[in-house]
Protein backbone atom coordinates (compact mmCIF):
# COMPACT_ATOMS: atom_id res chain seq x y z
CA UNK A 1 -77.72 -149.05 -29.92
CA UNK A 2 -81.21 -148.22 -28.83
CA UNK A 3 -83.68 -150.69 -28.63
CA UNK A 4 -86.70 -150.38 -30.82
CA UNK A 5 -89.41 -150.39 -28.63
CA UNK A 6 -93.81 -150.69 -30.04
CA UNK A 7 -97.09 -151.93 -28.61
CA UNK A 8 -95.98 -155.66 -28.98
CA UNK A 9 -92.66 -155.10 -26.62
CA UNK A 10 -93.02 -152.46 -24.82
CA UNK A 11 -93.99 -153.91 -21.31
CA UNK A 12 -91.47 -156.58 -21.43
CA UNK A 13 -88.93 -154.05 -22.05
CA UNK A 14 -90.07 -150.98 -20.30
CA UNK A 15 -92.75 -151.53 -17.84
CA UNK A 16 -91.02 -154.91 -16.52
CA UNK A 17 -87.63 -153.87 -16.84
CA UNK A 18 -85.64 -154.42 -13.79
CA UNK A 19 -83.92 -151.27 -13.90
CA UNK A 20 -84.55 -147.73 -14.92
CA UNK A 21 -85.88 -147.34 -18.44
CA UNK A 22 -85.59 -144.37 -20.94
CA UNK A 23 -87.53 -144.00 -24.04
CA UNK A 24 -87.12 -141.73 -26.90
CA UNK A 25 -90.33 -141.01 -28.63
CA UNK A 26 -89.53 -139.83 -32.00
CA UNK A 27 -90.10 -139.73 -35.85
CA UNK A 28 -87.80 -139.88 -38.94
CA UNK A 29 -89.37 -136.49 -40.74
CA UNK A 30 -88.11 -134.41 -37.14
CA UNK A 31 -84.98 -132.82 -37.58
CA UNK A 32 -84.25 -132.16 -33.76
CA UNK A 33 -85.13 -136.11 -33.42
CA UNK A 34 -82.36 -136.81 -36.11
CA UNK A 35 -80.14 -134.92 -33.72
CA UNK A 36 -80.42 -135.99 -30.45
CA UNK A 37 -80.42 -139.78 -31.87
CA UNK A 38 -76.69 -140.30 -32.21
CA UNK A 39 -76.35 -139.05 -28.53
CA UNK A 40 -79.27 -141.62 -27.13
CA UNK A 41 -77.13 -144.65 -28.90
CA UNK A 42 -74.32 -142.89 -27.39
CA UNK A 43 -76.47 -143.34 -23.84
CA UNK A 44 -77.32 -146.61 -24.30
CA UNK A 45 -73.77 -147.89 -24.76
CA UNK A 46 -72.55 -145.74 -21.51
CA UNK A 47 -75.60 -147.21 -19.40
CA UNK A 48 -75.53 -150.97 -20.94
CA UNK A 49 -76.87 -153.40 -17.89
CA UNK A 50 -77.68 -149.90 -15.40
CA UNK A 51 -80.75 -148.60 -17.36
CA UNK A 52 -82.77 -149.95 -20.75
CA UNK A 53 -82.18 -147.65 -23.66
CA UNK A 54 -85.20 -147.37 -25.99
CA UNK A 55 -86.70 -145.52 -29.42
CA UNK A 56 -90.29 -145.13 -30.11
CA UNK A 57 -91.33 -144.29 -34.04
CA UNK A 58 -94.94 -142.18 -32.79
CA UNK A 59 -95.59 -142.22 -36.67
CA UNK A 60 -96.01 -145.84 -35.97
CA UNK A 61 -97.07 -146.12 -32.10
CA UNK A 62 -99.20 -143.69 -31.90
CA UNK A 63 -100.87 -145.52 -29.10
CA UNK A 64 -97.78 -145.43 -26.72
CA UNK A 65 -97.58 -141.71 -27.42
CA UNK A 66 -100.88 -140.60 -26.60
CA UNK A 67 -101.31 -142.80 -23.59
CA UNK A 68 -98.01 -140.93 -21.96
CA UNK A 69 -99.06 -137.61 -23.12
CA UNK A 70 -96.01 -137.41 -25.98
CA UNK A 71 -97.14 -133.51 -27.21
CA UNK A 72 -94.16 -132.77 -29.00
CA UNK A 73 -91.14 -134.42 -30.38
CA UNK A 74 -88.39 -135.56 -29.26
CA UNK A 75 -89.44 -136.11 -25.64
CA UNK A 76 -87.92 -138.73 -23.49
CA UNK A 77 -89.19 -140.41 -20.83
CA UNK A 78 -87.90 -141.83 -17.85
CA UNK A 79 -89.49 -144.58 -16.22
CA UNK A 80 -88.59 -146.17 -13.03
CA UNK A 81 -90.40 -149.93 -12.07
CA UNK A 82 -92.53 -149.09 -15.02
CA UNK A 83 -94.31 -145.41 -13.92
CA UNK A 84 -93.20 -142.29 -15.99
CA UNK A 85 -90.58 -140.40 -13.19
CA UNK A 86 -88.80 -137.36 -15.47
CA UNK A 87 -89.78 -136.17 -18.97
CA UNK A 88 -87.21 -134.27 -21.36
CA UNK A 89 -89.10 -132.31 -24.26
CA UNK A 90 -86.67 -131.27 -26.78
CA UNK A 91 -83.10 -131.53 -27.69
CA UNK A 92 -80.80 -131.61 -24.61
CA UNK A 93 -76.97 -132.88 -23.71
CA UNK A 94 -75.62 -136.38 -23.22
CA UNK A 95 -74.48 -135.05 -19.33
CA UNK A 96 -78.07 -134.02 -19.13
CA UNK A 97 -80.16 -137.34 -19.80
CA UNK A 98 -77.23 -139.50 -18.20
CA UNK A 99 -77.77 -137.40 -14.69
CA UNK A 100 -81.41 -137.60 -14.91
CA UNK A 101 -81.02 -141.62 -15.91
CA UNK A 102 -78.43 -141.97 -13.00
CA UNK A 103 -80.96 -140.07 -10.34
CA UNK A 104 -83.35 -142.95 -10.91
CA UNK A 105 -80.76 -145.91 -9.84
């Protein structure tokens, strides 16, 4: 399961995370969002202890999404030692996110 990630945890779980870390920016009215969620729990099982898994509610963290330029919904972002390295803007596969996740390692 994805990790909830705000303003309160977000650099102990992203920025300081030891290994690559993907975040989901999303919200609960976007259908695509409600789409693609299943398959980023489905990530975050397959890459338990080789990347950090995480969801951000930009209904609610509006903050987080503005600072990394979150135009559109669902984007994920991949960061790498805590610096933004790949960005995914709209639905796309499992294979898809778990290459770009793997590229990072």
């Amino acid at each position: 399961m994805a990790l909830e990630i705000n303003v309160a945890n977000f650099e102990a779980e992203i920025v300081s995370a030891k290994v690559p870390a993907l975040v989901d920016f999303w919200a609960p009215w976007c259908g695509p969002c409600k789409a693609i969620a299943p398959i980023i729990d489905e990530v975050s099982t397959e890459m338990a202890g080789k990347a950090v898994v995480g969801k951000i509610n930009v209904d609610n963290n509006q903050e987080l999404a503005m600072r990394y330029g979150v135009q559109a919904i669902p984007t994920i972002i991949i960061f790498k030692n805590g610096v933004p390295v790949d960005r995914l803007v709209g639905t796309t596969t499992k294979d898809e996110i778990i290459r770009r996740l793997e590229a990072q390692q």
